[in-house]
PDB file of N, CA and C in Angstrom:
ATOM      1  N   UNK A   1     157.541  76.548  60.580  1.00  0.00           N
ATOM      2  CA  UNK A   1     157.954  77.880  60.902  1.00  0.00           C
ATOM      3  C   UNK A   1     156.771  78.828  60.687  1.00  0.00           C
ATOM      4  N   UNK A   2     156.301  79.679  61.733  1.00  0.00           N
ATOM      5  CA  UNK A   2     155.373  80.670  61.476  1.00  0.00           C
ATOM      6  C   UNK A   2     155.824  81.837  61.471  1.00  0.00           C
ATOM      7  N   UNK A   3     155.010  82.880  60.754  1.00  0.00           N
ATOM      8  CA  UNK A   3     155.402  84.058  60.725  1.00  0.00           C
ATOM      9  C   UNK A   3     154.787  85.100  61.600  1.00  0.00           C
ATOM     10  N   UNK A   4     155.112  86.014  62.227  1.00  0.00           N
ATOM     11  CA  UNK A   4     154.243  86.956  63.295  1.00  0.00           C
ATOM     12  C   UNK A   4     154.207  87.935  62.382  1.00  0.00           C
ATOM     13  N   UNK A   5     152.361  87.881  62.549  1.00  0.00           N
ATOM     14  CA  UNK A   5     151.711  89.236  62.294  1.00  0.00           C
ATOM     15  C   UNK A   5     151.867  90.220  62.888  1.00  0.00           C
ATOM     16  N   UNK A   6     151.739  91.581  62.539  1.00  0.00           N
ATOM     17  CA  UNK A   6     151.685  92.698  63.041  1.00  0.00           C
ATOM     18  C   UNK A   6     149.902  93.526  63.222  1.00  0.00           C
ATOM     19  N   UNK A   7     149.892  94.248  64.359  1.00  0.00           N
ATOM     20  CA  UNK A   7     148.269  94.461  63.786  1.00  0.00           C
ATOM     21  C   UNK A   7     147.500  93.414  64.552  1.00  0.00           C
ATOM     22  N   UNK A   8     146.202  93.863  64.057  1.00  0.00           N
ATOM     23  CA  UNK A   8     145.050  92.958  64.900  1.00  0.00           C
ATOM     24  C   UNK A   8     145.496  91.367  63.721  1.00  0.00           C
ATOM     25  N   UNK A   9     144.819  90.703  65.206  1.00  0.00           N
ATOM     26  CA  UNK A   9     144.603  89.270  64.377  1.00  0.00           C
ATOM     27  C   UNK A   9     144.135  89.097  63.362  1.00  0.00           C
ATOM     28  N   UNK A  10     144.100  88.441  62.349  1.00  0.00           N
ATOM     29  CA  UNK A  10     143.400  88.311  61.321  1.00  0.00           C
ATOM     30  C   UNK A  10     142.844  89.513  60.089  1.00  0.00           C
ATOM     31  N   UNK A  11     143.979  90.639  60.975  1.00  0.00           N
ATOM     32  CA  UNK A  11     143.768  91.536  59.906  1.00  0.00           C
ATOM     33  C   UNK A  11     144.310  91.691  58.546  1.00  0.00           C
ATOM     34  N   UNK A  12     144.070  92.658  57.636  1.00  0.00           N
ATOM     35  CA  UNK A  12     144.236  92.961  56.299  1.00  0.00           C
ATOM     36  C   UNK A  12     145.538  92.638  56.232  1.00  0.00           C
ATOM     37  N   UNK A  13     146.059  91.985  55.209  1.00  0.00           N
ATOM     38  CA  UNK A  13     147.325  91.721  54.869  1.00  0.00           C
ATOM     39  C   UNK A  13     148.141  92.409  53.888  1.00  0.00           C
ATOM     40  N   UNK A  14     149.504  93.017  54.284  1.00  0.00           N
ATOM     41  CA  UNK A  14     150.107  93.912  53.796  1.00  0.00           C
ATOM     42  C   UNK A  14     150.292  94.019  52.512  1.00  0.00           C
ATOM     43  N   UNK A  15     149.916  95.477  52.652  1.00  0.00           N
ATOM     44  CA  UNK A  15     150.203  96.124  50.579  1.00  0.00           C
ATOM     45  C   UNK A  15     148.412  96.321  50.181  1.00  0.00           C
ATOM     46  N   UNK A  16     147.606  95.478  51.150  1.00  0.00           N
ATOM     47  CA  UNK A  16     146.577  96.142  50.238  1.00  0.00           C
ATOM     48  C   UNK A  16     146.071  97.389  50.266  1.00  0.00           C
ATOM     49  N   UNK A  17     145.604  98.111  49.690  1.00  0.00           N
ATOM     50  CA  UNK A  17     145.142  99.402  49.721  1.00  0.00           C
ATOM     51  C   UNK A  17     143.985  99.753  50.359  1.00  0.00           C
ATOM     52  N   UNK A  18     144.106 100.698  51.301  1.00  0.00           N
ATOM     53  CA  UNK A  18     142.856 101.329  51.538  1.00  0.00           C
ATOM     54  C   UNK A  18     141.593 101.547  50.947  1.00  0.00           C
ATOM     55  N   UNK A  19     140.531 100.497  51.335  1.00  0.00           N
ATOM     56  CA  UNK A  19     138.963 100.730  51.121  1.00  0.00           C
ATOM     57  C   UNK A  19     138.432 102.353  50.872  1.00  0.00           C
ATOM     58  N   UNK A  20     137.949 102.787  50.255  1.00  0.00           N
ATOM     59  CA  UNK A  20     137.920 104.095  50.086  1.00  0.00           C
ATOM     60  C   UNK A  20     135.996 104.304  50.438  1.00  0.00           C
ATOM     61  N   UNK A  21     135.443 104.892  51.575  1.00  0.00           N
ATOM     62  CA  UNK A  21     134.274 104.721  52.595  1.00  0.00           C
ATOM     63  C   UNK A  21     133.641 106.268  51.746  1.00  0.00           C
ATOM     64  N   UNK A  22     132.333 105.908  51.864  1.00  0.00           N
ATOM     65  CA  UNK A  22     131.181 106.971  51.175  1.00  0.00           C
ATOM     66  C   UNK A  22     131.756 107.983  51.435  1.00  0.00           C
ATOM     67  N   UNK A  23     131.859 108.561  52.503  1.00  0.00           N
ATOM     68  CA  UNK A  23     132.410 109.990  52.915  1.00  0.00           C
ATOM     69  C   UNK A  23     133.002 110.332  51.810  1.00  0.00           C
ATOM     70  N   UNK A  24     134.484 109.592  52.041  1.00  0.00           N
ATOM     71  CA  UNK A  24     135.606 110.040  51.267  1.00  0.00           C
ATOM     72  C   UNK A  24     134.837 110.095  49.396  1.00  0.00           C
ATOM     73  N   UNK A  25     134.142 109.178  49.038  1.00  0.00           N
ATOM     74  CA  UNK A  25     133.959 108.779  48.035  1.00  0.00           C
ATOM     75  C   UNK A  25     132.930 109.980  47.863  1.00  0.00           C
ATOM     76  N   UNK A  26     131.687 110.826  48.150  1.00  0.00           N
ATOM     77  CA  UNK A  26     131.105 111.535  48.018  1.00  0.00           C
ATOM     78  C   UNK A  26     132.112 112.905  47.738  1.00  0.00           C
ATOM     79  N   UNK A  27     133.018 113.355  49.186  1.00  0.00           N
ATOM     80  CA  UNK A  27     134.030 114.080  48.882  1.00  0.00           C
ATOM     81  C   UNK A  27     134.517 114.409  47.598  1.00  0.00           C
ATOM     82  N   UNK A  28     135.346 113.258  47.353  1.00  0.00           N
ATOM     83  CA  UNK A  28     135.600 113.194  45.529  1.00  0.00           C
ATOM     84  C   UNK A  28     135.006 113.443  44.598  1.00  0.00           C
ATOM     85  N   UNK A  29     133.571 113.271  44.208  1.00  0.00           N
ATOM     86  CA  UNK A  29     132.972 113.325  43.630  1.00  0.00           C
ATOM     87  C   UNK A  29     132.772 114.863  43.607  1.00  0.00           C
ATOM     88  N   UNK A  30     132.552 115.434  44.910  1.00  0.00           N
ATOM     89  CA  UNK A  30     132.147 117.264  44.678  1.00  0.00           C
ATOM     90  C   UNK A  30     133.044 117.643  44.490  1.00  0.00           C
ATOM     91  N   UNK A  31     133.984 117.453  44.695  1.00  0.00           N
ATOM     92  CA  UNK A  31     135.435 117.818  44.160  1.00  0.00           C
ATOM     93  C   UNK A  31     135.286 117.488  42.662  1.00  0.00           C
ATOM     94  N   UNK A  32     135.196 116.684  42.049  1.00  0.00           N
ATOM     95  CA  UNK A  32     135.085 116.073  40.590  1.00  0.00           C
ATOM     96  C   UNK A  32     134.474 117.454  40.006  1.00  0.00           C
ATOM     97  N   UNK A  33     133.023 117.565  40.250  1.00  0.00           N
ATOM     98  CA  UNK A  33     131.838 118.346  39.852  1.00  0.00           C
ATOM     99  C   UNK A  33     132.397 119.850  39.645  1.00  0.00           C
ATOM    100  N   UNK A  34     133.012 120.051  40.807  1.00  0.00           N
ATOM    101  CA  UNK A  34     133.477 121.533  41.087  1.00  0.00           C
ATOM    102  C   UNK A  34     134.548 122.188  40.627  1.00  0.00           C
ATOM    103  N   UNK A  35     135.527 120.906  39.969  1.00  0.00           N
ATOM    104  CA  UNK A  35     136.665 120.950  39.146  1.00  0.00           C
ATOM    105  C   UNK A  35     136.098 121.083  37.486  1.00  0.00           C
ATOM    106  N   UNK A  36     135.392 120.388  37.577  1.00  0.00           N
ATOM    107  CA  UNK A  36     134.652 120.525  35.946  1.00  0.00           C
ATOM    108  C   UNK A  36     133.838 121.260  35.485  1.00  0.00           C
ATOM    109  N   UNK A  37     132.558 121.566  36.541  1.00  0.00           N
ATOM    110  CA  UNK A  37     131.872 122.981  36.147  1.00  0.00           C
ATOM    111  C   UNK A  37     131.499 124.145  36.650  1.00  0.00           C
ATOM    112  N   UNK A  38     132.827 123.854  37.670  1.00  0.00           N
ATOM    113  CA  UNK A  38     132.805 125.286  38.651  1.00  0.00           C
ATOM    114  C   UNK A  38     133.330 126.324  37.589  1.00  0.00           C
ATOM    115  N   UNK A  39     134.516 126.024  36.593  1.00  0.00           N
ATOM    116  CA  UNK A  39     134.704 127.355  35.113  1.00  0.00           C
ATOM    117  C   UNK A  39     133.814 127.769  34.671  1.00  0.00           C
ATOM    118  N   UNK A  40     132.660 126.936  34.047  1.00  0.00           N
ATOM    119  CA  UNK A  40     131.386 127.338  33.157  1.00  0.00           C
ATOM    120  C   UNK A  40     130.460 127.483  33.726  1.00  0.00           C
ATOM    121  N   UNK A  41     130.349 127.640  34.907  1.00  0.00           N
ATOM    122  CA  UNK A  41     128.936 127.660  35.895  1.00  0.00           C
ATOM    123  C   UNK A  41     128.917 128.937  36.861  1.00  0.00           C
ATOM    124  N   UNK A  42     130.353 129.316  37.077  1.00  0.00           N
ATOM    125  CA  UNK A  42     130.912 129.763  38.227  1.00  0.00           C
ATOM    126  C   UNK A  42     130.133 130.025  39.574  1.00  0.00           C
ATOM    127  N   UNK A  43     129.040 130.619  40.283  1.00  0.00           N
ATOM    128  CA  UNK A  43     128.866 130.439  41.721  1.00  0.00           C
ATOM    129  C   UNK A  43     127.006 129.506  41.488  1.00  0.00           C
ATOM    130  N   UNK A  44     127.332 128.097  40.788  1.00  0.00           N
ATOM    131  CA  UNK A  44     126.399 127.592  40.398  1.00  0.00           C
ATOM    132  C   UNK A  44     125.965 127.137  41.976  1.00  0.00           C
ATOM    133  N   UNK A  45     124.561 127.161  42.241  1.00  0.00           N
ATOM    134  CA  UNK A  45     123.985 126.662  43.836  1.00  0.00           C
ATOM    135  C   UNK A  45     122.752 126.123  42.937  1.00  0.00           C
ATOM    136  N   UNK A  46     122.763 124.681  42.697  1.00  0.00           N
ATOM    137  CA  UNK A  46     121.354 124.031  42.660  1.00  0.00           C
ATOM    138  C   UNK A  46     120.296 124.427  43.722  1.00  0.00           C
ATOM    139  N   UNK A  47     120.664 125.029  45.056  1.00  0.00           N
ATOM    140  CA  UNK A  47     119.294 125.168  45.834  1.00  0.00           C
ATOM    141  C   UNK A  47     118.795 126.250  45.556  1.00  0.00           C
ATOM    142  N   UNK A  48     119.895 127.336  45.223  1.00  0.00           N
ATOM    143  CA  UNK A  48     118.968 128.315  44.834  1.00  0.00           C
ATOM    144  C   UNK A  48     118.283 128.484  43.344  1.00  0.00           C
ATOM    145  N   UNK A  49     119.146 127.570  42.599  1.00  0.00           N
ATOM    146  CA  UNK A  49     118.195 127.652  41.222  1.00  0.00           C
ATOM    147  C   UNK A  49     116.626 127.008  41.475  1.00  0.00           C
ATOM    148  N   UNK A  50     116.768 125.752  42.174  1.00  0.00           N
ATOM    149  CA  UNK A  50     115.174 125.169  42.555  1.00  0.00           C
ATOM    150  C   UNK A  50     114.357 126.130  43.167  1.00  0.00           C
ATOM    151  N   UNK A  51     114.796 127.351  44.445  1.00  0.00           N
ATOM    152  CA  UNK A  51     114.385 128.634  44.233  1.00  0.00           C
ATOM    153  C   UNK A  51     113.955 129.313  43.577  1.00  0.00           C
ATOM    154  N   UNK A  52     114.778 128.899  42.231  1.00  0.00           N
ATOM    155  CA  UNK A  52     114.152 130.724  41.136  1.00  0.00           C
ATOM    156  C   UNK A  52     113.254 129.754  40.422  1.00  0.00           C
ATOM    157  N   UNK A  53     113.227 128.391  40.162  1.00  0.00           N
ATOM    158  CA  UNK A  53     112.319 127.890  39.779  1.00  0.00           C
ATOM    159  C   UNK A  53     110.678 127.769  39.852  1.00  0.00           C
ATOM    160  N   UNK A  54     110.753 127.705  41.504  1.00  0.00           N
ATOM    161  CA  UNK A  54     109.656 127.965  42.340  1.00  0.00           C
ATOM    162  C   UNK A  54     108.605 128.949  42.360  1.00  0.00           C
ATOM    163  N   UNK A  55     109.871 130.027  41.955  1.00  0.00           N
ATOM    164  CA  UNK A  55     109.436 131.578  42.568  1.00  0.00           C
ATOM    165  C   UNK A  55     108.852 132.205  41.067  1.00  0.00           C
ATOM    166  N   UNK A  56     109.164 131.311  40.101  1.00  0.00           N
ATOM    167  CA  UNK A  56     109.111 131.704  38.361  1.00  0.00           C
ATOM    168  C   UNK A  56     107.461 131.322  38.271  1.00  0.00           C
ATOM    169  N   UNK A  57     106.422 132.352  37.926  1.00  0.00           N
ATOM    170  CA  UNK A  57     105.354 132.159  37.785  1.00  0.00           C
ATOM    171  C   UNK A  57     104.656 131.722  36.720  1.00  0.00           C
ATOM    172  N   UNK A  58     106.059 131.707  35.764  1.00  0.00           N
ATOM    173  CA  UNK A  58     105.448 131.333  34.802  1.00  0.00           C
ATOM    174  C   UNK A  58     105.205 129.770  34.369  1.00  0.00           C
ATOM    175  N   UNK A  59     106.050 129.186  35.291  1.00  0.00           N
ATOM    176  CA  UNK A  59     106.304 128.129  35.225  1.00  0.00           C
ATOM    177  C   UNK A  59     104.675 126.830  35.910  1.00  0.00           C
ATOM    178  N   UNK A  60     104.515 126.209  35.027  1.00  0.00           N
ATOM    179  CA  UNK A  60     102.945 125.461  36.008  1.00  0.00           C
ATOM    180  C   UNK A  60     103.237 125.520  37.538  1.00  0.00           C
ATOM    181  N   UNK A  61     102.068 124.869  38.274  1.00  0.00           N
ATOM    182  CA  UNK A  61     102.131 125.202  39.084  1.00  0.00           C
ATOM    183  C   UNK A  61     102.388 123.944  39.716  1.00  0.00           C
ATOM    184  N   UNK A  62     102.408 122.645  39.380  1.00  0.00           N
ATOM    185  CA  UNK A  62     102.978 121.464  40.468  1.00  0.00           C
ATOM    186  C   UNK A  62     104.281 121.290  39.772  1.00  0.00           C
ATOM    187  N   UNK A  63     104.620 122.335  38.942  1.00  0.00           N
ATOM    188  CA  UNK A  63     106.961 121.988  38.917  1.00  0.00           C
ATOM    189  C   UNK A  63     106.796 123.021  39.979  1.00  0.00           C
ATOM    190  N   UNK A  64     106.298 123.982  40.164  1.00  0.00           N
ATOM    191  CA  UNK A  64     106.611 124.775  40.896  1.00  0.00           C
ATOM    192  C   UNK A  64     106.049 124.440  42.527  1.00  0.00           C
ATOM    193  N   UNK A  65     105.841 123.682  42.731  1.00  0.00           N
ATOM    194  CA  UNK A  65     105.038 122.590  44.261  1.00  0.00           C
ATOM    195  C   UNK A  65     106.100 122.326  44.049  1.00  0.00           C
ATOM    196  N   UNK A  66     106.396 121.185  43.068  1.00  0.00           N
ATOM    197  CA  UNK A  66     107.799 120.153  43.145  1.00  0.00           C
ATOM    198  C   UNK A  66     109.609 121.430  43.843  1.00  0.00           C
ATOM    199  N   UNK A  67     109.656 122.142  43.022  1.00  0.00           N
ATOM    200  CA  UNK A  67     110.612 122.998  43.168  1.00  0.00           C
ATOM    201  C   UNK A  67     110.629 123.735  45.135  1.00  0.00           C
ATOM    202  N   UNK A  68     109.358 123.747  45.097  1.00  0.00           N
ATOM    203  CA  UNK A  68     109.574 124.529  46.888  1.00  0.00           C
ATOM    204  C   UNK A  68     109.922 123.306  47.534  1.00  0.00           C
ATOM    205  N   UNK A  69     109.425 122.263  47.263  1.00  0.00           N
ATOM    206  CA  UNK A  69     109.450 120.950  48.219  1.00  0.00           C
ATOM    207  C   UNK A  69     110.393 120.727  48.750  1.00  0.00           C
ATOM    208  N   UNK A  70     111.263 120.526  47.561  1.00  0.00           N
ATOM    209  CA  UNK A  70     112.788 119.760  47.464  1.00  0.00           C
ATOM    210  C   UNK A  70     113.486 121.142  47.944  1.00  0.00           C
ATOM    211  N   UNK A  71     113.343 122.495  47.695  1.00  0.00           N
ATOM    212  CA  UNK A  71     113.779 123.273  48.487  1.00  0.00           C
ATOM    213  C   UNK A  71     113.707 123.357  49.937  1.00  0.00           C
ATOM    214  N   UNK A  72     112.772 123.465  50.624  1.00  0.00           N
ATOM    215  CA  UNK A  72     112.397 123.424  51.952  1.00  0.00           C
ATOM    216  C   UNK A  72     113.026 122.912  52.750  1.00  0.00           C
ATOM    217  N   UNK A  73     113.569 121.929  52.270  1.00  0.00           N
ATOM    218  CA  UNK A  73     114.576 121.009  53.219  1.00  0.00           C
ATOM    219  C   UNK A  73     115.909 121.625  53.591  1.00  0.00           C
ATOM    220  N   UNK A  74     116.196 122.753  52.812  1.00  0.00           N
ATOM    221  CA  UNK A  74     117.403 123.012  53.036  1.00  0.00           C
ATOM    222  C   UNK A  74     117.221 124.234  54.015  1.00  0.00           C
ATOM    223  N   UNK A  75     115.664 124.817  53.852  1.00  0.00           N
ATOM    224  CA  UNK A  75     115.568 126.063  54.291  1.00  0.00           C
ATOM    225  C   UNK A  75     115.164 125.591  55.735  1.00  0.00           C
ATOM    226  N   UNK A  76     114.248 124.532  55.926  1.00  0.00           N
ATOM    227  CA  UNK A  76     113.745 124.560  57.370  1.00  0.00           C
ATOM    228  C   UNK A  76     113.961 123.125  58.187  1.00  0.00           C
ATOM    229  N   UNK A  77     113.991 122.958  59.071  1.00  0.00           N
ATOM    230  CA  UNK A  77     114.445 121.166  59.601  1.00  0.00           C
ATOM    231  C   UNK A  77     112.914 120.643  59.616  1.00  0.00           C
ATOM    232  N   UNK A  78     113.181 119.357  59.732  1.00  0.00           N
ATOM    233  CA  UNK A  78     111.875 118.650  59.041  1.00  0.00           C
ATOM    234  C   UNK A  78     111.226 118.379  60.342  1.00  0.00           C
ATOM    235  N   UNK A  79     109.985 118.296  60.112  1.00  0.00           N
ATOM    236  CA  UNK A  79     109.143 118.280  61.625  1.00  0.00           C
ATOM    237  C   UNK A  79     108.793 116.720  61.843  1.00  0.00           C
ATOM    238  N   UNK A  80     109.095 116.931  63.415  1.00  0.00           N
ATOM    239  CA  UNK A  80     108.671 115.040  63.600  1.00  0.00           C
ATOM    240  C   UNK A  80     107.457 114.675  64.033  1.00  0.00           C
ATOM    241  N   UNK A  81     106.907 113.668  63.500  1.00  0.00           N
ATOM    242  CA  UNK A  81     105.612 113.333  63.477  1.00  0.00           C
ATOM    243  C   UNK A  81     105.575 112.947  65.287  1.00  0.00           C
ATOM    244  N   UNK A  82     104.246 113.438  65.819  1.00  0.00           N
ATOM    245  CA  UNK A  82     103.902 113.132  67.373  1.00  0.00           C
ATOM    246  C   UNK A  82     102.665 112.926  67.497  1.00  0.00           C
ATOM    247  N   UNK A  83     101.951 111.671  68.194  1.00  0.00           N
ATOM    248  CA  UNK A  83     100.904 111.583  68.646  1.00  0.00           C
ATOM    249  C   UNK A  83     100.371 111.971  69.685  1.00  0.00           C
ATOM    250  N   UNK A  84      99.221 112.296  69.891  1.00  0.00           N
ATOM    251  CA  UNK A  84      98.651 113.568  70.871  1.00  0.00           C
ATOM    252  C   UNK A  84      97.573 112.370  71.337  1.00  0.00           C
ATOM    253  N   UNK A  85      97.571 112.395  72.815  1.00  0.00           N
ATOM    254  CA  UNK A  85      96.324 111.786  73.382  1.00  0.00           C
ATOM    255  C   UNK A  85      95.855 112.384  74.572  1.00  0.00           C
ATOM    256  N   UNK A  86      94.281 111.979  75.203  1.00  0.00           N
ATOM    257  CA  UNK A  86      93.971 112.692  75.985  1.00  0.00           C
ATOM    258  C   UNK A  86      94.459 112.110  77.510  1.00  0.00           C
ATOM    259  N   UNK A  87      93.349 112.299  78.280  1.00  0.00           N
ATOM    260  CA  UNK A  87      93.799 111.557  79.816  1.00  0.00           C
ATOM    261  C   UNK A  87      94.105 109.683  78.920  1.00  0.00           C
ATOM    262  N   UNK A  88      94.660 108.921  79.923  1.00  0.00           N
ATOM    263  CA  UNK A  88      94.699 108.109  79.589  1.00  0.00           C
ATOM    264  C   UNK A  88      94.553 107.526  78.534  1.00  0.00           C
ATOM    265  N   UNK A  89      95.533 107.778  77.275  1.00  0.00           N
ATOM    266  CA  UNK A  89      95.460 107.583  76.185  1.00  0.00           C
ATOM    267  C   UNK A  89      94.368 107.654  75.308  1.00  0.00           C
ATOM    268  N   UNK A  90      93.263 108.057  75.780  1.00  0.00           N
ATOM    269  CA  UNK A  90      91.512 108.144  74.772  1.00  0.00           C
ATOM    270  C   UNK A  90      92.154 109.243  74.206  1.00  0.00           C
ATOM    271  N   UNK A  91      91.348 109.255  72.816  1.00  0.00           N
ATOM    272  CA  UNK A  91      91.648 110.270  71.892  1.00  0.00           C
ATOM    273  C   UNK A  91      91.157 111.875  72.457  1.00  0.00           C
ATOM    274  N   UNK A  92      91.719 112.576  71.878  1.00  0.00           N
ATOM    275  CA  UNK A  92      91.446 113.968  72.583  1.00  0.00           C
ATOM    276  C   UNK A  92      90.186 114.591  72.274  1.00  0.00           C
ATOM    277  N   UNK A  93      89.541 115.157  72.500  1.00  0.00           N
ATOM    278  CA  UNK A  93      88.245 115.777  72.496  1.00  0.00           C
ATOM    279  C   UNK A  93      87.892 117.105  72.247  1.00  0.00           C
ATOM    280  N   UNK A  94      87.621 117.910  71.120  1.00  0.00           N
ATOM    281  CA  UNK A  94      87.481 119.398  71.058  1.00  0.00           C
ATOM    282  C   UNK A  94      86.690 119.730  70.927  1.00  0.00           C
ATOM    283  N   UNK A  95      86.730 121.007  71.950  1.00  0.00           N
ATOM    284  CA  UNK A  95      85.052 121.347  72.118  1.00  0.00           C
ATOM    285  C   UNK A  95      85.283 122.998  71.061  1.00  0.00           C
ATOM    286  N   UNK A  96      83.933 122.613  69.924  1.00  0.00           N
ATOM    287  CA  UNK A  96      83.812 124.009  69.075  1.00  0.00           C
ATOM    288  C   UNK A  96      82.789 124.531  69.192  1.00  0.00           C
ATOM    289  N   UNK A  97      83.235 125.546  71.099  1.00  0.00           N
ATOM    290  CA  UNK A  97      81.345 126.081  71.266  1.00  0.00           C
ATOM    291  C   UNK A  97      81.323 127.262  70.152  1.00  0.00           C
ATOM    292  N   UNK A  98      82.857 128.053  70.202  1.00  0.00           N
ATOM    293  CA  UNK A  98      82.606 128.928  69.159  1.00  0.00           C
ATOM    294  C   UNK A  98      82.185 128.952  67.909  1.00  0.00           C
ATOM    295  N   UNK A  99      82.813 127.444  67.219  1.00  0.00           N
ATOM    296  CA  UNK A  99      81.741 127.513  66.038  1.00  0.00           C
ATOM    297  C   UNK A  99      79.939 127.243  65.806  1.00  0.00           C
ATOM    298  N   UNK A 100      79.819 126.586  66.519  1.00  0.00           N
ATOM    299  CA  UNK A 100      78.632 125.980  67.173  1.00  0.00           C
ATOM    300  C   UNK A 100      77.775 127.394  66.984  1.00  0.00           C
ATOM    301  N   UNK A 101      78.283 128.401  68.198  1.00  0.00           N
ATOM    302  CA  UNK A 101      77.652 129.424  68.235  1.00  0.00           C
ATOM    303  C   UNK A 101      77.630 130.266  66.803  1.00  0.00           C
ATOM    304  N   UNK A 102      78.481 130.406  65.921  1.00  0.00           N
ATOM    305  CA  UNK A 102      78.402 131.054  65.015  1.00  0.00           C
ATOM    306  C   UNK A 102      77.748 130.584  63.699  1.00  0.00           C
ATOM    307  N   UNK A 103      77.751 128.944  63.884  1.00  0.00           N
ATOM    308  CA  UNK A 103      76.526 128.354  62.760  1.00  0.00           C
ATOM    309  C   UNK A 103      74.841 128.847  63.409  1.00  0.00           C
ATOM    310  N   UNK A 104      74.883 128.845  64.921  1.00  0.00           N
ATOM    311  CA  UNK A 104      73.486 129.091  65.301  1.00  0.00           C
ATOM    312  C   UNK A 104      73.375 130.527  64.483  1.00  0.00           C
ATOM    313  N   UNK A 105      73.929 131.657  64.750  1.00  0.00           N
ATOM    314  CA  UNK A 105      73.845 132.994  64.148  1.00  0.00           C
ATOM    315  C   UNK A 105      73.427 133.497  63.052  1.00  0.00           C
ATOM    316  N   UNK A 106      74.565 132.422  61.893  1.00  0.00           N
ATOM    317  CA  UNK A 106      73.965 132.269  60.816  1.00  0.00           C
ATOM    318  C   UNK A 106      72.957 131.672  60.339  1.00  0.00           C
ATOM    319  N   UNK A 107      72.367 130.401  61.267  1.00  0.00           N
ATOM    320  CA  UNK A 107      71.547 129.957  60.498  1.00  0.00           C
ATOM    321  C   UNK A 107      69.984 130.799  60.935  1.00  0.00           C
ATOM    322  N   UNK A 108      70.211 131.562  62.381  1.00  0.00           N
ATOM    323  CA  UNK A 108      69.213 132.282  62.771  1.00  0.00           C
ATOM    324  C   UNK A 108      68.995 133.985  61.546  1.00  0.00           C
ATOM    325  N   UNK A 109      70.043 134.189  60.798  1.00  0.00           N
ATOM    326  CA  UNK A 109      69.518 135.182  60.373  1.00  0.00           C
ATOM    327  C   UNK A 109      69.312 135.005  58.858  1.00  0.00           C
ATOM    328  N   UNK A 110      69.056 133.218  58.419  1.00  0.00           N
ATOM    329  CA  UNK A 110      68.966 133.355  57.138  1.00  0.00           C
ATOM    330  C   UNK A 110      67.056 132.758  57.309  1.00  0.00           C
TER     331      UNK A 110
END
């Protein structure tokens, strides 16, 4: 005697509980955070504290590199790396008559 499944073939068998997927599981968690130290913190924003961190002069100066860094991301979208070539893929070629000319200048009036 067999029994008929319901559902896809070979699927999950009844009563077990729902897998609970990052989303949901991240969800919870800010929920967790925001239940516990949203009282004692009240309009706490880690991005903007890494902000006042940044912006605090008194503070050295590579926490304060570190602090814009990890900020930035929130402030600007991240740029994608692109390779630049010339005609037919040869590397590109720049011509610096202007500097050229302005080392001649200087070196003519020393």
């Amino acid at each position: 005697m067999t029994t008929k499944r319901t559902g896809y073939p070979g699927g999950r068998i009844n009563g077990v509980a729902n897998r609970i997927g990052p989303h949901r599981l991240l969800s919870m968690m800010q929920h967790v955070l925001v239940e516990k130290f949203g009282k004692q913190w009240g309009d706490y924003d880690p991005v903007v504290q890494l902000a006042l961190i940044g912006c605090d002069t008194t503070n050295p100066v590579d926490i304060r590199l570190v602090a814009h860094s990890r900020v930035a991301k929130y402030i600007h979208a991240e740029l994608k790396q692109i390779e630049l070539t010339g005609e037919d893929g040869a590397p590109i070629q720049f011509q610096m008559a202007l500097a050229d000319r302005l080392v001649q200048v200087i070196e003519h009036k020393s």
